[in-house]
PDB file of N, CA and C in Angstrom:
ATOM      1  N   UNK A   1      17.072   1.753  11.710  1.00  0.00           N
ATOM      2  CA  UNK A   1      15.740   1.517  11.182  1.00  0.00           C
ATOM      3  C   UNK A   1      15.627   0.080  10.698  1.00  0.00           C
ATOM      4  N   UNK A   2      14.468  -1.032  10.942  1.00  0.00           N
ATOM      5  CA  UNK A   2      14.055  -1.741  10.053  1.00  0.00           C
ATOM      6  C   UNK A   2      14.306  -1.327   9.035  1.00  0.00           C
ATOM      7  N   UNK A   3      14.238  -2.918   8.399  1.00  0.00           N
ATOM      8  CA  UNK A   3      14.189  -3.136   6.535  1.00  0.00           C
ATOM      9  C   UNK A   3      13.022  -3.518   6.612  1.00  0.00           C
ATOM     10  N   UNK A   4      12.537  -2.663   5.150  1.00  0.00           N
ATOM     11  CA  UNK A   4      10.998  -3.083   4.782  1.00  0.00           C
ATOM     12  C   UNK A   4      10.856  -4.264   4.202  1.00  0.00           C
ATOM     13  N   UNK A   5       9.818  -4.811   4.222  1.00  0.00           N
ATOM     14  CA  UNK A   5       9.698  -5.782   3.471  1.00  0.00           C
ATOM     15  C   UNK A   5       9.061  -6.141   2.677  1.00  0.00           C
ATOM     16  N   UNK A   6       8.904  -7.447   1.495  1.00  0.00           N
ATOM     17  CA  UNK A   6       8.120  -7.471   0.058  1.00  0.00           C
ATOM     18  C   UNK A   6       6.409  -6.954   0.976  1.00  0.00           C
ATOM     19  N   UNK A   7       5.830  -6.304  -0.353  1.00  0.00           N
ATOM     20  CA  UNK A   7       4.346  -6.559  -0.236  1.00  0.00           C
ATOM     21  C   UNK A   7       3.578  -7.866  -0.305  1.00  0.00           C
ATOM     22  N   UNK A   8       2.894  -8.469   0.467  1.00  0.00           N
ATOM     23  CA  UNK A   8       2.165  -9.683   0.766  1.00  0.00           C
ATOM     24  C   UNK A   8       0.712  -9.264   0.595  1.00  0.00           C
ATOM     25  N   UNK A   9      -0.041 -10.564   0.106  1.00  0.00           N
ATOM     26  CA  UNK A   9      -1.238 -10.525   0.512  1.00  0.00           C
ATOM     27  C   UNK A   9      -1.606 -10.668   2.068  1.00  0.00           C
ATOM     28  N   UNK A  10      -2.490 -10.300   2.383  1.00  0.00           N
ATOM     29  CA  UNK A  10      -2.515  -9.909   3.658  1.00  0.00           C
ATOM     30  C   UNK A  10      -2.937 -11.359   4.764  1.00  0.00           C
ATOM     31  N   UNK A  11      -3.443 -12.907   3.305  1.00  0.00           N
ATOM     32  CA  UNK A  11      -4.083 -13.691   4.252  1.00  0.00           C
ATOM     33  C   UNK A  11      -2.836 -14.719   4.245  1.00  0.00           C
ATOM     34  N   UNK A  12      -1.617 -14.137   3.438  1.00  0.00           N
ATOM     35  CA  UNK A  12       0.177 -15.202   3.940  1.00  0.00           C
ATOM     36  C   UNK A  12       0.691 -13.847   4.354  1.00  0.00           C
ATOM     37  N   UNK A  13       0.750 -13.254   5.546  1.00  0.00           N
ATOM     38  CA  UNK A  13       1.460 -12.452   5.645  1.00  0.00           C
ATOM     39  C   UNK A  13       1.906 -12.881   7.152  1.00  0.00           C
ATOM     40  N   UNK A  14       3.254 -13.029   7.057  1.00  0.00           N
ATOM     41  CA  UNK A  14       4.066 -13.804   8.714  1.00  0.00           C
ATOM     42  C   UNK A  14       5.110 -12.182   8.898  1.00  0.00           C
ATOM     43  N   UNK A  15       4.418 -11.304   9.574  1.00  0.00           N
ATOM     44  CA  UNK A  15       5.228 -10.173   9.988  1.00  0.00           C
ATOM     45  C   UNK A  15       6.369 -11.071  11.358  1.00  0.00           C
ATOM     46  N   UNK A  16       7.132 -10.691  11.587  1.00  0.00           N
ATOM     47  CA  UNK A  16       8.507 -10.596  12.468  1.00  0.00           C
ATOM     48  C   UNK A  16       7.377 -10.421  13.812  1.00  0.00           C
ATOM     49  N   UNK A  17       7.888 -11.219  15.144  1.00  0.00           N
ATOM     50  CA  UNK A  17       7.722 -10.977  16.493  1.00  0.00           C
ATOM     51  C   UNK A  17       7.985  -8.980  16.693  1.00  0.00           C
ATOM     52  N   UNK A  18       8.739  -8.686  16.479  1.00  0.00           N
ATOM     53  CA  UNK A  18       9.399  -7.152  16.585  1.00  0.00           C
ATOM     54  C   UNK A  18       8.154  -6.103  16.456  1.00  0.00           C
ATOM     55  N   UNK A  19       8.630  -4.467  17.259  1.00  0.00           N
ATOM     56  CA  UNK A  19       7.724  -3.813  16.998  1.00  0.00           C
ATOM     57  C   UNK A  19       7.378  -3.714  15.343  1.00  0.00           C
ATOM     58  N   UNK A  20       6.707  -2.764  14.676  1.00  0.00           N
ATOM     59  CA  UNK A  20       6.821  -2.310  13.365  1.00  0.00           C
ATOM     60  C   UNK A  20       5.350  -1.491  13.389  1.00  0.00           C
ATOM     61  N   UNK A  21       5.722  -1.014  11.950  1.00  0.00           N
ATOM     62  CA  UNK A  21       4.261  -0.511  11.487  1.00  0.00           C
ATOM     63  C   UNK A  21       4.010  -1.083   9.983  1.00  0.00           C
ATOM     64  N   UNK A  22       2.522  -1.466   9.733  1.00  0.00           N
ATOM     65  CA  UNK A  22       2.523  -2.192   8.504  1.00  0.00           C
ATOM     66  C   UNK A  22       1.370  -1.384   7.876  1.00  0.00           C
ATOM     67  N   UNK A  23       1.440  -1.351   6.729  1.00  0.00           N
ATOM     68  CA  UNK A  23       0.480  -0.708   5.757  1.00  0.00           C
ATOM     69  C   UNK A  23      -0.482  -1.737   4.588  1.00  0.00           C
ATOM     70  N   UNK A  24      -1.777  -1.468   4.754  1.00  0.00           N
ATOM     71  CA  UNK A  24      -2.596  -1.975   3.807  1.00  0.00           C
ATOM     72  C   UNK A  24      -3.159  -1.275   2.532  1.00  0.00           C
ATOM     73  N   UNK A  25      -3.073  -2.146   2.026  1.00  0.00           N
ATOM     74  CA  UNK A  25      -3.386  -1.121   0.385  1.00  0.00           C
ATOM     75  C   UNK A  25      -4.164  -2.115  -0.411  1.00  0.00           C
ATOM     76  N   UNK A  26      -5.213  -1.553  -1.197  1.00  0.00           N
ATOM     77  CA  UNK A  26      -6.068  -1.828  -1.838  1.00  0.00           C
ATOM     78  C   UNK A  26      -5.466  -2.416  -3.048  1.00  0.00           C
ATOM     79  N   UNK A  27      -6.004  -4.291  -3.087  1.00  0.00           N
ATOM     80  CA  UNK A  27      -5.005  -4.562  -4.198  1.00  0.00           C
ATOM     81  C   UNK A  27      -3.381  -4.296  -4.485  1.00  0.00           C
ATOM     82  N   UNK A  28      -2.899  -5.526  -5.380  1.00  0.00           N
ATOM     83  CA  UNK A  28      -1.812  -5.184  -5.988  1.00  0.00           C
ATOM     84  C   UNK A  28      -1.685  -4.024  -6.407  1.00  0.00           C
ATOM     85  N   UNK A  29      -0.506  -3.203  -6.046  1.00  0.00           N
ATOM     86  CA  UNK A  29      -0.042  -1.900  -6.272  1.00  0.00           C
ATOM     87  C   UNK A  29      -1.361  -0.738  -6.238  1.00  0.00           C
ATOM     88  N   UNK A  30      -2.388  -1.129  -5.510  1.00  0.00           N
ATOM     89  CA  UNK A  30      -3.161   0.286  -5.197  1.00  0.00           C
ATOM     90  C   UNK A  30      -2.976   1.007  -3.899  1.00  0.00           C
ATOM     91  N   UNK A  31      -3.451   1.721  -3.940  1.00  0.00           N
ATOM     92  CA  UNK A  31      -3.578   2.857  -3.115  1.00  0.00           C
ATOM     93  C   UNK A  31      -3.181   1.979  -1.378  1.00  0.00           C
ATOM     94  N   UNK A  32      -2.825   2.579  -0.258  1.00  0.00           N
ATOM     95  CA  UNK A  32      -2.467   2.427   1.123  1.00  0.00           C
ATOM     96  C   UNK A  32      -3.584   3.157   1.427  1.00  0.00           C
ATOM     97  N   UNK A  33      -4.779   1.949   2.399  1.00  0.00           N
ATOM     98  CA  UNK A  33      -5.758   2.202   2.157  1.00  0.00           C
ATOM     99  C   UNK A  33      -5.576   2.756   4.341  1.00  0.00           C
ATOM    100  N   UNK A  34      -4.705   2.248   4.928  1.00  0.00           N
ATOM    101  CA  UNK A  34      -4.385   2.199   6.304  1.00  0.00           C
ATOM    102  C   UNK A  34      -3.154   1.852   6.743  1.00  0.00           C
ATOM    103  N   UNK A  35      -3.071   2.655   7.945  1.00  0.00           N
ATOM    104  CA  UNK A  35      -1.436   2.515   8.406  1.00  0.00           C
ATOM    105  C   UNK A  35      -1.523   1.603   9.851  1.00  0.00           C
ATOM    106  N   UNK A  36      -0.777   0.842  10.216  1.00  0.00           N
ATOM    107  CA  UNK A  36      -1.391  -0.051  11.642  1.00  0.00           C
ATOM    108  C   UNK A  36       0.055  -0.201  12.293  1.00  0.00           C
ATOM    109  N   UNK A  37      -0.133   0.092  13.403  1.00  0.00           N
ATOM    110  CA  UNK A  37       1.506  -0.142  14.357  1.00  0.00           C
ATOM    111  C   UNK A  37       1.101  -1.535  15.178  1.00  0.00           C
ATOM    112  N   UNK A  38       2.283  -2.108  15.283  1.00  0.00           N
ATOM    113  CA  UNK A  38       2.609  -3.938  15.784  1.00  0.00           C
ATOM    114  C   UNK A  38       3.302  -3.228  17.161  1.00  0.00           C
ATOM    115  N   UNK A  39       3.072  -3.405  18.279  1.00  0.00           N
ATOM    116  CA  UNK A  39       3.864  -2.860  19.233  1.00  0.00           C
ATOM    117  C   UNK A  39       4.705  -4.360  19.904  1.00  0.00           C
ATOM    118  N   UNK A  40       5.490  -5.539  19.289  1.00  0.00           N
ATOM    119  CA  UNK A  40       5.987  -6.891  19.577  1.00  0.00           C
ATOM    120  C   UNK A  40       4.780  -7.709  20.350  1.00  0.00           C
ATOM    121  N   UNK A  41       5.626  -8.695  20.972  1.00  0.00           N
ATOM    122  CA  UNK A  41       5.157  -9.868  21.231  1.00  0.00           C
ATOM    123  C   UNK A  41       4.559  -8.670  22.971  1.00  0.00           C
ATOM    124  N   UNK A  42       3.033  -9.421  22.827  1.00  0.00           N
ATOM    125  CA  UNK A  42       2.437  -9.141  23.977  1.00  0.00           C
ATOM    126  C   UNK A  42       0.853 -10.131  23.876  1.00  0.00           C
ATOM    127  N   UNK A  43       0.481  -9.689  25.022  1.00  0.00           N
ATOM    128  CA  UNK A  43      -0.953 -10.716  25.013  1.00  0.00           C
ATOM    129  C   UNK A  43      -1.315 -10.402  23.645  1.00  0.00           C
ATOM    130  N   UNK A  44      -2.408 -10.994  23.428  1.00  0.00           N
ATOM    131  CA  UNK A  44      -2.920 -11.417  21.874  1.00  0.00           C
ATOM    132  C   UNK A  44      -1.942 -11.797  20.488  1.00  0.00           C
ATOM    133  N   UNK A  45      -0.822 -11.545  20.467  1.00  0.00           N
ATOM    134  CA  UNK A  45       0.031 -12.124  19.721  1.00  0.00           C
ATOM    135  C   UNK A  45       0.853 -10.603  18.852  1.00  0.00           C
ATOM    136  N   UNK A  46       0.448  -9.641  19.698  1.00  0.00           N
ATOM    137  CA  UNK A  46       1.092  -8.647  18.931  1.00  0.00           C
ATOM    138  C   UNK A  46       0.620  -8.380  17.068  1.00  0.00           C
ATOM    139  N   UNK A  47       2.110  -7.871  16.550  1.00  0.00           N
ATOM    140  CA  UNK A  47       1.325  -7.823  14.795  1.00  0.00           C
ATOM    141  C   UNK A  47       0.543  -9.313  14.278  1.00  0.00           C
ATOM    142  N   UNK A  48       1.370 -10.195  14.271  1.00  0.00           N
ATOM    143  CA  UNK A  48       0.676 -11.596  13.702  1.00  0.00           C
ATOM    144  C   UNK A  48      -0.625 -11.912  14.691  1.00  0.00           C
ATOM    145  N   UNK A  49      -1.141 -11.382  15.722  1.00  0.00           N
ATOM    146  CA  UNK A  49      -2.549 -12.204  16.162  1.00  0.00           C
ATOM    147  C   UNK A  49      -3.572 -10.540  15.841  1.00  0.00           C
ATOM    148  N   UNK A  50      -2.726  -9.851  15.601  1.00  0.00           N
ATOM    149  CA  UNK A  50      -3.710  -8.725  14.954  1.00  0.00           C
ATOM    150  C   UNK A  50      -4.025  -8.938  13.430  1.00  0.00           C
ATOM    151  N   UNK A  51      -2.832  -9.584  12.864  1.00  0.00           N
ATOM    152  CA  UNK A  51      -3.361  -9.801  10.907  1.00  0.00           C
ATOM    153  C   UNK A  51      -4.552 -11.029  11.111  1.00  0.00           C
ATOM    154  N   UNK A  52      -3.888 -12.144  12.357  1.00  0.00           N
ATOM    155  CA  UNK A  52      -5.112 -13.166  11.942  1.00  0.00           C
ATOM    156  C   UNK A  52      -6.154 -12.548  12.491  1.00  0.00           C
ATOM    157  N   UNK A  53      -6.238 -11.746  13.556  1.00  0.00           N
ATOM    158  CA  UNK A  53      -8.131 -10.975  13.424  1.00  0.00           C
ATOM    159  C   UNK A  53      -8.539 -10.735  12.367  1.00  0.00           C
ATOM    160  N   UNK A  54      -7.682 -10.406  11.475  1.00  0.00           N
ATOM    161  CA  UNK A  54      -8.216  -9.515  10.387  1.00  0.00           C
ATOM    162  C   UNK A  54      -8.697 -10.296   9.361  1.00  0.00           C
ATOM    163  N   UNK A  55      -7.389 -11.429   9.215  1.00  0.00           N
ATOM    164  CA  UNK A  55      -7.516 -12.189   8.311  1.00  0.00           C
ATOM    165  C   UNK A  55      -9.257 -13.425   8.594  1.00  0.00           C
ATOM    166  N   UNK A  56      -9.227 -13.330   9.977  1.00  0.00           N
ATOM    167  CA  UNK A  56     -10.678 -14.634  10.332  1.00  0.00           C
ATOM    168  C   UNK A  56     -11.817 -13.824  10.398  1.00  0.00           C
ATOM    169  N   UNK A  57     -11.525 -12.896  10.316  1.00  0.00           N
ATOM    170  CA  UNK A  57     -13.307 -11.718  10.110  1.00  0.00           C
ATOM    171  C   UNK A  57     -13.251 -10.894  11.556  1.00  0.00           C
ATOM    172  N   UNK A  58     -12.660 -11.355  12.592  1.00  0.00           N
ATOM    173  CA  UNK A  58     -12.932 -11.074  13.977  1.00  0.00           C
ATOM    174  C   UNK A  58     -12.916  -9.743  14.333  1.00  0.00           C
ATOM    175  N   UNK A  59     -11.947  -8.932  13.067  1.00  0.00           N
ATOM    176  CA  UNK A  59     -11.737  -7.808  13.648  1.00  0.00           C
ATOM    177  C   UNK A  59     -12.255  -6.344  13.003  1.00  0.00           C
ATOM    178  N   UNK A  60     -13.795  -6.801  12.309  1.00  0.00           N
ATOM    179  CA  UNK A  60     -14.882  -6.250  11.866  1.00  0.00           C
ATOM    180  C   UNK A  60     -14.730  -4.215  12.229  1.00  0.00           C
ATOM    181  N   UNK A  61     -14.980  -4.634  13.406  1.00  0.00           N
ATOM    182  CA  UNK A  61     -15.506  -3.303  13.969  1.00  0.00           C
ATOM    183  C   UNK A  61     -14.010  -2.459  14.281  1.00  0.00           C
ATOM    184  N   UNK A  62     -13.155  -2.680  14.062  1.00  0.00           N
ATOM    185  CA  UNK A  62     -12.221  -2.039  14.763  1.00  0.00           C
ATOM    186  C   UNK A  62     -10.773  -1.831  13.654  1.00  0.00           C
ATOM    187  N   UNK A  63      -9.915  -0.949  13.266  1.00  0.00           N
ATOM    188  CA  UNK A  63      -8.421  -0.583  12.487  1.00  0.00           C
ATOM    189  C   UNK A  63      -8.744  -0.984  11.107  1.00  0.00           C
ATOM    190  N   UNK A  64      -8.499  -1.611  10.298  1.00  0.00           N
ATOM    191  CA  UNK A  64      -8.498  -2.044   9.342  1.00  0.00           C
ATOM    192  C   UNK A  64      -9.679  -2.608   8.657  1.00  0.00           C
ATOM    193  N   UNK A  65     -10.551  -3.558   9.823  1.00  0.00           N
ATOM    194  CA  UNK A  65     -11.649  -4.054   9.255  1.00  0.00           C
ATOM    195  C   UNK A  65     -12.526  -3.365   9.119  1.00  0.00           C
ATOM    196  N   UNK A  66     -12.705  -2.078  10.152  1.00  0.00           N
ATOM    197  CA  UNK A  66     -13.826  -0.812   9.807  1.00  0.00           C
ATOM    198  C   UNK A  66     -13.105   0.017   8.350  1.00  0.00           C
ATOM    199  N   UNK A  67     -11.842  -0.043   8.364  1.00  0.00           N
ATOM    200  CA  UNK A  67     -11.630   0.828   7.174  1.00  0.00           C
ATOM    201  C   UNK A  67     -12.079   0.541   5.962  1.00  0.00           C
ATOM    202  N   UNK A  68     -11.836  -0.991   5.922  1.00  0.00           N
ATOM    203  CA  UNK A  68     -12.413  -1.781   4.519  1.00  0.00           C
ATOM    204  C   UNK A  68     -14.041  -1.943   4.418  1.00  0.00           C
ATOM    205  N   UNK A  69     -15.079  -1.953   5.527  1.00  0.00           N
ATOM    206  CA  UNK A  69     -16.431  -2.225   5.875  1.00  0.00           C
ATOM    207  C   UNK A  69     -16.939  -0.969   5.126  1.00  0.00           C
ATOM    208  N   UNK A  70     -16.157   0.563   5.857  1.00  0.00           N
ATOM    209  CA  UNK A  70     -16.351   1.692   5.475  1.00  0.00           C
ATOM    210  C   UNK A  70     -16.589   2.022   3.834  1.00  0.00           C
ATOM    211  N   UNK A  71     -14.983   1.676   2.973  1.00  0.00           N
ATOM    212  CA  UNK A  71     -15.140   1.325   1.686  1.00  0.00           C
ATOM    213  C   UNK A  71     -15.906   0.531   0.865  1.00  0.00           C
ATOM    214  N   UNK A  72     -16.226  -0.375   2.070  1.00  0.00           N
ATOM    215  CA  UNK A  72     -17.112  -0.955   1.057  1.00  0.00           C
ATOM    216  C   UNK A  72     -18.668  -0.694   0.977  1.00  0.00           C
ATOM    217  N   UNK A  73     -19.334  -0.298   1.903  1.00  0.00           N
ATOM    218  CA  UNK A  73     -20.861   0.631   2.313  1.00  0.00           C
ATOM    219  C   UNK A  73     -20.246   1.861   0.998  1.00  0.00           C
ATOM    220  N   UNK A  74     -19.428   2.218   0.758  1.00  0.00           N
ATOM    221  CA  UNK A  74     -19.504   3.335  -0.178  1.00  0.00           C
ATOM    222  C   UNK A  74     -19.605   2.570  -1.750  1.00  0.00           C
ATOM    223  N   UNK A  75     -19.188   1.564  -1.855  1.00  0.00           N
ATOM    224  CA  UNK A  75     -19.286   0.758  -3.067  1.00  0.00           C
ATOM    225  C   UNK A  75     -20.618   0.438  -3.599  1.00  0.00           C
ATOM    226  N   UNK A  76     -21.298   1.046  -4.424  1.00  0.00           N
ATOM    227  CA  UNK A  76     -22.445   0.659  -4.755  1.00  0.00           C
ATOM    228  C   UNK A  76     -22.596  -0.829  -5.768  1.00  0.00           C
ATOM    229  N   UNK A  77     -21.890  -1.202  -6.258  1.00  0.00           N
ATOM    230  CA  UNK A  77     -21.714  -2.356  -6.557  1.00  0.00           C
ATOM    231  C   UNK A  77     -21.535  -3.561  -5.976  1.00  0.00           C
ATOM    232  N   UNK A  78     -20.955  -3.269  -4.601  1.00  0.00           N
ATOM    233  CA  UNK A  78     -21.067  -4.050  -3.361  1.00  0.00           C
ATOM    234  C   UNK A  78     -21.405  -4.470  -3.353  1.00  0.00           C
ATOM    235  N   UNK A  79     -22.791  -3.537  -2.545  1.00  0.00           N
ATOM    236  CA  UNK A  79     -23.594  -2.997  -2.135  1.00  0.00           C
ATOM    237  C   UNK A  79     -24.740  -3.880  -2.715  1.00  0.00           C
ATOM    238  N   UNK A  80     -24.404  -3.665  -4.461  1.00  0.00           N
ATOM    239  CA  UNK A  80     -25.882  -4.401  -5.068  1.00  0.00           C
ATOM    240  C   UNK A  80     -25.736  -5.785  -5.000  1.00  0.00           C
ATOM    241  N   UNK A  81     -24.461  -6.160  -5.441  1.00  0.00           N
ATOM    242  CA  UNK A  81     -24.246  -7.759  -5.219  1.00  0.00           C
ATOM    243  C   UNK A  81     -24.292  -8.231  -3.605  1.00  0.00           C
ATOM    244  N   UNK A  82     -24.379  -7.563  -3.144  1.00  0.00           N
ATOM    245  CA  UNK A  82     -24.984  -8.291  -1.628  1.00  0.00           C
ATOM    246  C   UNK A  82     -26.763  -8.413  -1.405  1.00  0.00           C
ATOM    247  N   UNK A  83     -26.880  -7.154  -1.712  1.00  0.00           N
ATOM    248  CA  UNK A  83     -28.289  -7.282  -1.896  1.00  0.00           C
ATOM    249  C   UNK A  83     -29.343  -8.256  -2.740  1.00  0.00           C
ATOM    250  N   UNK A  84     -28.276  -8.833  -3.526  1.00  0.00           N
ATOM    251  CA  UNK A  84     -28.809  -9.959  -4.694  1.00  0.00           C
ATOM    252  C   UNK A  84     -28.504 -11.079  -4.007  1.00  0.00           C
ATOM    253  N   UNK A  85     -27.455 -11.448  -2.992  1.00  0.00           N
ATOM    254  CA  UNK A  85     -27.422 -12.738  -2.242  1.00  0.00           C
ATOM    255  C   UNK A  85     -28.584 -12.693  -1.624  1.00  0.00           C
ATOM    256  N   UNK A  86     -28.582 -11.574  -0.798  1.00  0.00           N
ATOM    257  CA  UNK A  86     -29.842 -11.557   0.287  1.00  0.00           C
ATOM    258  C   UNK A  86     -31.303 -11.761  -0.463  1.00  0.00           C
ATOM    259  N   UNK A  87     -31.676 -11.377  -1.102  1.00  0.00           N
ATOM    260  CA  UNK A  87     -32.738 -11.804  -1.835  1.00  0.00           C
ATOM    261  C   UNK A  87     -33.124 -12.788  -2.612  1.00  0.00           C
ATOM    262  N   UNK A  88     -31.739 -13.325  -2.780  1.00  0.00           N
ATOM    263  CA  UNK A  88     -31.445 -14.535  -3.601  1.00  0.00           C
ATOM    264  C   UNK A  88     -31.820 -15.773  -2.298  1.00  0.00           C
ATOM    265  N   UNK A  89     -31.552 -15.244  -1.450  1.00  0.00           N
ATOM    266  CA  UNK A  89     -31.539 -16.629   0.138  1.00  0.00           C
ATOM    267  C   UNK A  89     -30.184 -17.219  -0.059  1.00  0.00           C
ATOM    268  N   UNK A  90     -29.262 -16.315  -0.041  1.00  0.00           N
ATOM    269  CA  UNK A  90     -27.989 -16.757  -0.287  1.00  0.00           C
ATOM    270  C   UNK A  90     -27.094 -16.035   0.249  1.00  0.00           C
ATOM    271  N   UNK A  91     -27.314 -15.080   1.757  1.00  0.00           N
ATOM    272  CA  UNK A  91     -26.848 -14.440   2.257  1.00  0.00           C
ATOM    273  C   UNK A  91     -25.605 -14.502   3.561  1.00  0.00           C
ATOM    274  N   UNK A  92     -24.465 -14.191   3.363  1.00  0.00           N
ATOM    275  CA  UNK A  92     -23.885 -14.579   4.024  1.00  0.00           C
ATOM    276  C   UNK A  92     -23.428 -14.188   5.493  1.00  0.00           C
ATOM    277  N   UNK A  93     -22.527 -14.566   6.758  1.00  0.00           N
ATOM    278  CA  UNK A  93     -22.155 -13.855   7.568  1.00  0.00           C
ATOM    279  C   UNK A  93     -21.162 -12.892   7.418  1.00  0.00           C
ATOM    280  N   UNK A  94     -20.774 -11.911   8.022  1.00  0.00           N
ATOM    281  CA  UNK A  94     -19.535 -10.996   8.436  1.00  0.00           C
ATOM    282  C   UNK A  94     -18.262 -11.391   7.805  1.00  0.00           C
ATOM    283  N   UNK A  95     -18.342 -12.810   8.702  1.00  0.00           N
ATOM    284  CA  UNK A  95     -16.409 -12.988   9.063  1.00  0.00           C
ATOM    285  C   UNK A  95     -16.499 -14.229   7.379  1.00  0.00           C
ATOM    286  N   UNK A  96     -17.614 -13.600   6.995  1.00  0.00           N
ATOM    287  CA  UNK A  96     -17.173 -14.460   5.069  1.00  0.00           C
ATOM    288  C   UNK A  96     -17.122 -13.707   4.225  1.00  0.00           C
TER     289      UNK A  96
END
């Protein structure tokens, strides 16, 4: 078996070329909010060109970025502070 490794924030996180599976969790020491398998080095860059989707906004609609989009449409606090940009004329894109 792999050795696990420290918890990272997710926007310095340099996973290994190698297969693996990596887990995201809400905040320092919260909850594992998603589980994601790295299958190695293949077109798109394997685990590391899947974190930088994640990490550049790109990967919105799809594993991780729908999981967090999901959580956050349930956040009514969000929710309101977005709605105050937008009305404010201070509204932003997606991948910000």
């Amino acid at each position: 078996m792999a050795p696990w490794t420290e918890w990272v924030p997710l926007i310095s996180a340099d996973p290994p070329p190698s297969p693996g599976v990596y887990l995201a969790r809400q905040g320092e020491g919260g909850p594992v909010v998603y589980v994601g398998v790295g299958a190695g080095p293949r077109k798109g860059g394997g685990l590391r060109g899947r974190l930088r989707r994640y990490t550049s906004g790109k990967a919105l609609a799809s594993g991780l970025g729908e999981g967090i989009f999901d959580r956050a449409l349930a956040d009514r606090e969000w929710l309101s502070e977005r709605l105050a940009e937008v009305e404010s004329g201070r509204s932003m894109r997606a991948v910000q």
